[in-house]
PDB file of N, CA and C in Angstrom:
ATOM      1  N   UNK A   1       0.841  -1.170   0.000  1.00  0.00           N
ATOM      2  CA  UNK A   1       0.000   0.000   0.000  1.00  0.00           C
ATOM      3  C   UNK A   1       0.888   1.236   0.000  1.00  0.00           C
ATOM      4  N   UNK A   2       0.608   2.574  -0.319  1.00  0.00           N
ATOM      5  CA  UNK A   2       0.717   3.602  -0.825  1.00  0.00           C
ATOM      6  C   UNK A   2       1.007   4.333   0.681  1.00  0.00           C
ATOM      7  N   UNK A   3       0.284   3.909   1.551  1.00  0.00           N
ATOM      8  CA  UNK A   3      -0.025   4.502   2.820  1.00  0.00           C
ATOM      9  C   UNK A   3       0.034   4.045   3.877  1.00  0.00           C
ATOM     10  N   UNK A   4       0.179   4.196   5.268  1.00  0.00           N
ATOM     11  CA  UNK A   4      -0.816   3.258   6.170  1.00  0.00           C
ATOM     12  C   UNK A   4      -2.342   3.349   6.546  1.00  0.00           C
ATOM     13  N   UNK A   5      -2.676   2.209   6.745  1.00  0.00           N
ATOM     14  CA  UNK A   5      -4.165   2.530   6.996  1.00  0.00           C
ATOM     15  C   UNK A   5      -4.440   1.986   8.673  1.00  0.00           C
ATOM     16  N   UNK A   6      -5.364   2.985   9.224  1.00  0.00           N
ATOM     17  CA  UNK A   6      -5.507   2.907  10.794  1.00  0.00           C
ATOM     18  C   UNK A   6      -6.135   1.549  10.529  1.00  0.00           C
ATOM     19  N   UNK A   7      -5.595   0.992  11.861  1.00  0.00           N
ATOM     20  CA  UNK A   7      -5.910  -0.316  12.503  1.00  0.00           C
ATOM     21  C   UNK A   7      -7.083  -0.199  13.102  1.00  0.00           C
ATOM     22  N   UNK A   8      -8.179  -1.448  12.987  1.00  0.00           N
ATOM     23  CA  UNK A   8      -9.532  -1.590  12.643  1.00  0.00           C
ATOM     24  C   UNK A   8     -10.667  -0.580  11.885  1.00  0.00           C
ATOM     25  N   UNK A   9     -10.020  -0.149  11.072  1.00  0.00           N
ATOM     26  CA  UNK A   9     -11.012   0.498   9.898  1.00  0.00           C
ATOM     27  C   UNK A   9     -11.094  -0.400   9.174  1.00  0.00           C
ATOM     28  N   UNK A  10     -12.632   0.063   8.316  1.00  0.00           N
ATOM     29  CA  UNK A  10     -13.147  -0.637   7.563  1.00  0.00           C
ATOM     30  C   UNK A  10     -13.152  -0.505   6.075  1.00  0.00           C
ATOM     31  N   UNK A  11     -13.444  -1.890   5.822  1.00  0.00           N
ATOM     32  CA  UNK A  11     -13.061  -1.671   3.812  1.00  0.00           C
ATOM     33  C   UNK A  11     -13.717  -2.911   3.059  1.00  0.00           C
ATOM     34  N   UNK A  12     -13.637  -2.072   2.001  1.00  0.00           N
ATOM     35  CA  UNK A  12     -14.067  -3.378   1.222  1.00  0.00           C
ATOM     36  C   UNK A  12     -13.395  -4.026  -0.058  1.00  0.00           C
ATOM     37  N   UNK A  13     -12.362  -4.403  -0.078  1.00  0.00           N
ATOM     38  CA  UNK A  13     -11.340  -4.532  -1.139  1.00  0.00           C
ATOM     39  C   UNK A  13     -12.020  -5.590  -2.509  1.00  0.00           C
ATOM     40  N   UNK A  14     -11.495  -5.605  -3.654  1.00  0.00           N
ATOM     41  CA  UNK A  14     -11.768  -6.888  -4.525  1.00  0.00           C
ATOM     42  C   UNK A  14      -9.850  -7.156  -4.229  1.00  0.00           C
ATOM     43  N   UNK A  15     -10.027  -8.676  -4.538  1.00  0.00           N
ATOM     44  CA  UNK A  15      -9.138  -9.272  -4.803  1.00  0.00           C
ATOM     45  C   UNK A  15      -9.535 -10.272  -6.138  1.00  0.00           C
ATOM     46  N   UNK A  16      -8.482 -10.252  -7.181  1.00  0.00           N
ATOM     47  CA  UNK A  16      -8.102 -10.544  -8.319  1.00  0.00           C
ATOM     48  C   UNK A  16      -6.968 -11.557  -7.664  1.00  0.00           C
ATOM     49  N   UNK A  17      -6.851 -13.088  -8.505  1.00  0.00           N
ATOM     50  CA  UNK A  17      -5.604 -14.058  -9.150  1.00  0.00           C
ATOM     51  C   UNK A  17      -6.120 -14.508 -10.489  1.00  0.00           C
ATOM     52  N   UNK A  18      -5.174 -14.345 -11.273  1.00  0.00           N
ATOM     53  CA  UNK A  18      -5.719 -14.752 -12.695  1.00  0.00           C
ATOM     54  C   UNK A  18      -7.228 -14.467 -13.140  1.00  0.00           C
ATOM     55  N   UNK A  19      -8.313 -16.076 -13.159  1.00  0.00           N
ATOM     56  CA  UNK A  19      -9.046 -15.582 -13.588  1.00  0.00           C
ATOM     57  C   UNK A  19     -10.129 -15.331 -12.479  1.00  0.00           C
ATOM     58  N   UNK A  20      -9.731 -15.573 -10.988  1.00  0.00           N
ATOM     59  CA  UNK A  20     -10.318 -15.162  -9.879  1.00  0.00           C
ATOM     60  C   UNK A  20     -10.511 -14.346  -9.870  1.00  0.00           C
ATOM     61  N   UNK A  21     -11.792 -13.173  -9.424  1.00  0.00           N
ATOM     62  CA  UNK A  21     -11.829 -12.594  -9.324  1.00  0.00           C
ATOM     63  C   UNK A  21     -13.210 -12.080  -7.498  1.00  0.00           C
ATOM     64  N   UNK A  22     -12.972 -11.666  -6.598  1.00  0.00           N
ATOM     65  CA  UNK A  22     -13.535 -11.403  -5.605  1.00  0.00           C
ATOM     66  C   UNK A  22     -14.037 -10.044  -5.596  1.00  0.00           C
ATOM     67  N   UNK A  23     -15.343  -9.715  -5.098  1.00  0.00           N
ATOM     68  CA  UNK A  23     -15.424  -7.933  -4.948  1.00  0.00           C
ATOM     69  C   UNK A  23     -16.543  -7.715  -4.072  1.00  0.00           C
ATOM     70  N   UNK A  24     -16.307  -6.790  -3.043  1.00  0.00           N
ATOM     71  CA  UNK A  24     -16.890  -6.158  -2.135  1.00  0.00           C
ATOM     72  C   UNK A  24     -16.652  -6.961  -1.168  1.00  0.00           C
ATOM     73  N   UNK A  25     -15.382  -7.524  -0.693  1.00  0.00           N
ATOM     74  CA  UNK A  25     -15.660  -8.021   0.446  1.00  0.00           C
ATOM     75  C   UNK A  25     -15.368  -7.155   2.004  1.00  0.00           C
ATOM     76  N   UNK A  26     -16.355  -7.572   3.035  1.00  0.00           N
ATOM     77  CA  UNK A  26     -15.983  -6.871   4.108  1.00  0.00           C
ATOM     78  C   UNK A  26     -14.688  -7.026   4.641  1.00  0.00           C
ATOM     79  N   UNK A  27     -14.021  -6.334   5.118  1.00  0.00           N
ATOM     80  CA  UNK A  27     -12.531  -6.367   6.142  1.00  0.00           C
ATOM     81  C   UNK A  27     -12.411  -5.791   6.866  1.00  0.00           C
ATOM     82  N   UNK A  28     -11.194  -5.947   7.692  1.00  0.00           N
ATOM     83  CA  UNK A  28     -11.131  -4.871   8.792  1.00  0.00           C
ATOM     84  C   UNK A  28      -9.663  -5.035   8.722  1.00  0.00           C
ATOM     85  N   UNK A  29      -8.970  -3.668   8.487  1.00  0.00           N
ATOM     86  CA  UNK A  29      -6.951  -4.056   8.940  1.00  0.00           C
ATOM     87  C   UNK A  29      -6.892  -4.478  10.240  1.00  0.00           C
ATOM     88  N   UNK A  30      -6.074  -5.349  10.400  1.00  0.00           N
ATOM     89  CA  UNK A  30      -5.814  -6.139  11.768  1.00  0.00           C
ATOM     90  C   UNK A  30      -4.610  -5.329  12.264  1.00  0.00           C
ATOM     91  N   UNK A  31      -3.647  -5.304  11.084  1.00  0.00           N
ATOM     92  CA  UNK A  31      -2.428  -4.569  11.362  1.00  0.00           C
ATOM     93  C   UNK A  31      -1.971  -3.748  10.169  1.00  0.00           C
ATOM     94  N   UNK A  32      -0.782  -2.777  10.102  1.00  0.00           N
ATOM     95  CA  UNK A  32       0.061  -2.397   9.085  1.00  0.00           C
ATOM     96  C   UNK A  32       1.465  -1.757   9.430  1.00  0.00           C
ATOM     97  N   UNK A  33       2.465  -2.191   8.924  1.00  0.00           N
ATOM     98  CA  UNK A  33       3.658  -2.790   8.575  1.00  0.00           C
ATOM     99  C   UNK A  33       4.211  -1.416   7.785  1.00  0.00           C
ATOM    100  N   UNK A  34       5.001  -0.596   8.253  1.00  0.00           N
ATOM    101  CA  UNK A  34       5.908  -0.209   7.114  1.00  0.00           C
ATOM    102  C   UNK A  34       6.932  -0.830   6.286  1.00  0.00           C
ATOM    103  N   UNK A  35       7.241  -0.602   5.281  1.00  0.00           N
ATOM    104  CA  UNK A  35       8.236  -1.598   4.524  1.00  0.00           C
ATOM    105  C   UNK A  35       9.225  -0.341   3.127  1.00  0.00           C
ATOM    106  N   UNK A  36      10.061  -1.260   3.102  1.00  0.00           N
ATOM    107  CA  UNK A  36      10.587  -0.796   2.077  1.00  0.00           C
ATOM    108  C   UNK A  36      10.135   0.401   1.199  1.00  0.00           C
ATOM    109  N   UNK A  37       8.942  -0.175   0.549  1.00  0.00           N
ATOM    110  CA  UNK A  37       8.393   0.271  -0.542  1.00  0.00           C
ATOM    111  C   UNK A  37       6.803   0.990  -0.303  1.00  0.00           C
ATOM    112  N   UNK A  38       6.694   0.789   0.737  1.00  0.00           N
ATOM    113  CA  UNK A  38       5.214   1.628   1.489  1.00  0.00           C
ATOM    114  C   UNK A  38       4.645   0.550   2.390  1.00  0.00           C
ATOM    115  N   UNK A  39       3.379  -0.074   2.603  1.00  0.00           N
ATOM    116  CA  UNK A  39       3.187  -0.658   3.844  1.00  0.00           C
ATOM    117  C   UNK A  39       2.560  -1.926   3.099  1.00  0.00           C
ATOM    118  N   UNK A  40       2.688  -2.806   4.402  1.00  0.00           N
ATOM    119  CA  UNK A  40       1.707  -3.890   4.415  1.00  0.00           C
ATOM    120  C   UNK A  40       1.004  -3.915   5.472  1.00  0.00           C
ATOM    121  N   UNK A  41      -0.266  -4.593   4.884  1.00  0.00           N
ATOM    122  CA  UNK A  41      -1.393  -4.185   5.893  1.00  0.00           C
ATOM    123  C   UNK A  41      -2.260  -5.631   5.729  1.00  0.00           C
ATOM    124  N   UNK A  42      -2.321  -6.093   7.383  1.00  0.00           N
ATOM    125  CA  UNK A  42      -3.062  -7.170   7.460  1.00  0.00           C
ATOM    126  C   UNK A  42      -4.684  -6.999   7.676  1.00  0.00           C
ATOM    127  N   UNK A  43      -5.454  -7.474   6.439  1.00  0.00           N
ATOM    128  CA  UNK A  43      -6.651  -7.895   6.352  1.00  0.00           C
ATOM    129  C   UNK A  43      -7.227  -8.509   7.300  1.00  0.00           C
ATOM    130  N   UNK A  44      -8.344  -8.535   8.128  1.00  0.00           N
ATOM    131  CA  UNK A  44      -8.836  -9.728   8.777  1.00  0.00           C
ATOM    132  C   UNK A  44     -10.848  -9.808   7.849  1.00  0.00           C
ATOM    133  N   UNK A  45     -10.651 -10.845   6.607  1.00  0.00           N
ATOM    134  CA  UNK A  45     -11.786 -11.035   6.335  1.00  0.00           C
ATOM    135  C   UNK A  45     -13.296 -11.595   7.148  1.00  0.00           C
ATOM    136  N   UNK A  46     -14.471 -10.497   7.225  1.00  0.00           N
ATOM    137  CA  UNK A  46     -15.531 -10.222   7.950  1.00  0.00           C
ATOM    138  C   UNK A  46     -16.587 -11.384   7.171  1.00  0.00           C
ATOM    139  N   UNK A  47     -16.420 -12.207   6.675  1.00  0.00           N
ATOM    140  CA  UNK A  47     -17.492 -13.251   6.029  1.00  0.00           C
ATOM    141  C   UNK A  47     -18.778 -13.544   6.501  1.00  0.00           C
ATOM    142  N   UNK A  48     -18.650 -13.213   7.678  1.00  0.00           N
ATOM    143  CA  UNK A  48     -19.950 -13.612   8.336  1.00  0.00           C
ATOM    144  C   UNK A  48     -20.626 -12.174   8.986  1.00  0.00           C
ATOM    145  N   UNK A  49     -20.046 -11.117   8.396  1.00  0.00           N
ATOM    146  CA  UNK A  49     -20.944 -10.095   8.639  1.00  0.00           C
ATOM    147  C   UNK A  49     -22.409  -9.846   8.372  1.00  0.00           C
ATOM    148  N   UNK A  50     -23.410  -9.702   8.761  1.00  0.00           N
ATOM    149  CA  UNK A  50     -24.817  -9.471   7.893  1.00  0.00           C
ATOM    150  C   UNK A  50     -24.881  -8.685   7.179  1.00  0.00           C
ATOM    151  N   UNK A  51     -23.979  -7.547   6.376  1.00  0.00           N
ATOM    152  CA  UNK A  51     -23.966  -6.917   5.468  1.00  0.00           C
ATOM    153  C   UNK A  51     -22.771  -7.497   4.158  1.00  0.00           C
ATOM    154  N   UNK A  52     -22.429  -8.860   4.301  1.00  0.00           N
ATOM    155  CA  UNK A  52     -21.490  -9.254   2.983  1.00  0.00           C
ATOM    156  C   UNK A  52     -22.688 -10.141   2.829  1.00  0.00           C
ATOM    157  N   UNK A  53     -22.524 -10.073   1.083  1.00  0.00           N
ATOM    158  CA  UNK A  53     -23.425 -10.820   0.058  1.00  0.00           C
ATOM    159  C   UNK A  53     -22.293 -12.342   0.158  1.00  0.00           C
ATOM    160  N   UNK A  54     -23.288 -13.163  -0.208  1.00  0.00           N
ATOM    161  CA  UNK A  54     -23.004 -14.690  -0.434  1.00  0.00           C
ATOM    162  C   UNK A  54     -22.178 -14.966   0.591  1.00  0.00           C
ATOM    163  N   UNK A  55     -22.129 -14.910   1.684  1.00  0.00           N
ATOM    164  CA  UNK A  55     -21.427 -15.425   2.741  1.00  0.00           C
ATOM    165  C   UNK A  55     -20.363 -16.713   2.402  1.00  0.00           C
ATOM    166  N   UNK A  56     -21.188 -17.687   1.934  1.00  0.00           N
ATOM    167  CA  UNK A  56     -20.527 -18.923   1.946  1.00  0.00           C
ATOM    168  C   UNK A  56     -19.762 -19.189   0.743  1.00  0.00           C
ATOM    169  N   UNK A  57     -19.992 -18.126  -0.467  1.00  0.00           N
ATOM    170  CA  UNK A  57     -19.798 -18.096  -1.629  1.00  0.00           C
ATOM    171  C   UNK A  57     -17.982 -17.377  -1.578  1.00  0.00           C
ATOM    172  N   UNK A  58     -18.207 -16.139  -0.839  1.00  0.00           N
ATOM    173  CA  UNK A  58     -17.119 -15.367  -0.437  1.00  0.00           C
ATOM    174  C   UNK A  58     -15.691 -16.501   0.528  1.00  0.00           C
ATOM    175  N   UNK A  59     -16.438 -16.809   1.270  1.00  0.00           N
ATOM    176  CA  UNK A  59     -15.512 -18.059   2.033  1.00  0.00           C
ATOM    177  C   UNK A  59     -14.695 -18.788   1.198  1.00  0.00           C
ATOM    178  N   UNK A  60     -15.734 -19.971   0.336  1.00  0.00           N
ATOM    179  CA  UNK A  60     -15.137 -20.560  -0.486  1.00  0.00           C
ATOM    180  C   UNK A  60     -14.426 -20.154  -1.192  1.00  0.00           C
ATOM    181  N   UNK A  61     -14.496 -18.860  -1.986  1.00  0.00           N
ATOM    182  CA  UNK A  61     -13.722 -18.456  -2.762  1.00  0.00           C
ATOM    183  C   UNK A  61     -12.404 -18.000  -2.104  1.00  0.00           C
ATOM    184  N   UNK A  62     -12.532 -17.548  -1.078  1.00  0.00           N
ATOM    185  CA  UNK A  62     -11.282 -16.884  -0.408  1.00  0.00           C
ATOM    186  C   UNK A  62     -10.270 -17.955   0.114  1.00  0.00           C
ATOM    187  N   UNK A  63     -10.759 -19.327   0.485  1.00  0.00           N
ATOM    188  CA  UNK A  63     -10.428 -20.780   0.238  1.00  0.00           C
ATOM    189  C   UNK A  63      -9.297 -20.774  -0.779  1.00  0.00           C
ATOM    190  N   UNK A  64      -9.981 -20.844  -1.936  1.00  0.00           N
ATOM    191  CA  UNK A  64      -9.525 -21.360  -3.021  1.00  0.00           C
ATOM    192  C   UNK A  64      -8.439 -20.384  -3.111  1.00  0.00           C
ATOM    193  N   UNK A  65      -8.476 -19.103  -3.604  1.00  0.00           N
ATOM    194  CA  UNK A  65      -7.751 -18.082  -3.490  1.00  0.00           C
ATOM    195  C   UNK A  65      -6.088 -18.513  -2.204  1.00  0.00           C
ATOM    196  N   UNK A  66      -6.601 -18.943  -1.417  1.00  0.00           N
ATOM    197  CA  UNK A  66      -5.107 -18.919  -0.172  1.00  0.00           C
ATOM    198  C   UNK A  66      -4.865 -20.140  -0.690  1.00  0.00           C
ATOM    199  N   UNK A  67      -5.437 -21.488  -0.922  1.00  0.00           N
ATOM    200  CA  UNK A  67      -4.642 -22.934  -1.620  1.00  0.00           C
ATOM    201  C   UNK A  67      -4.057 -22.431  -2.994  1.00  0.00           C
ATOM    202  N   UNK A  68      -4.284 -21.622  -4.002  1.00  0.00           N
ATOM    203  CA  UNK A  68      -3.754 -21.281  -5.140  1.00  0.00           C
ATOM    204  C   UNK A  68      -2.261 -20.485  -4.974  1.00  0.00           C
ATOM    205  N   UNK A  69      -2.490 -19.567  -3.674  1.00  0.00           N
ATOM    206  CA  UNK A  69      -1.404 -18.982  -3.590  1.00  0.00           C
ATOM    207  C   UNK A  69       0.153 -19.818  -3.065  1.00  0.00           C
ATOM    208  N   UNK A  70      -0.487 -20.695  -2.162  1.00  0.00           N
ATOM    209  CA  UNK A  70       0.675 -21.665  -1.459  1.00  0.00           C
ATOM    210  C   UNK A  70       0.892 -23.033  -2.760  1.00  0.00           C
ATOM    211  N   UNK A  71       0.595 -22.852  -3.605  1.00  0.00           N
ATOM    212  CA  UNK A  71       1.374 -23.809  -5.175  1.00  0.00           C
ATOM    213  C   UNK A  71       2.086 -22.792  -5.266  1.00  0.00           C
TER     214      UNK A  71
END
């Protein structure tokens, strides 16, 4: 990231891999990291919020998404 972002604010990022594609999901930064090149900032995905669409749909996908990344 470009910036840091305050710890537990809210967001709603898409995440893209290939032809994955995720959008609107709820989050909250858990943490953020200065670095080198600007920050890293830990996500903690909200799936079971009553305001994210497809709950179980979002899960799974976010599943698949973290097994794709560790190949």
């Amino acid at each position: 990231m470009p910036r840091a972002l305050p710890k537990e604010s809210q967001l709603r990022p898409d995440l893209s891999l290939g032809k994955r594609q995720l959008k609107d999901i709820i989050g909250v930064v858990h943490n953020c990291v200065a670095r080198e090149h600007g920050f890293r900032c830990g996500i903690q995905f909200r799936t079971d919020s009553s305001n994210q669409l497809d709950p179980v749909g979002i899960e799974s996908e976010l599943l698949a998404l973290e097994i794709a990344l560790q190949d």
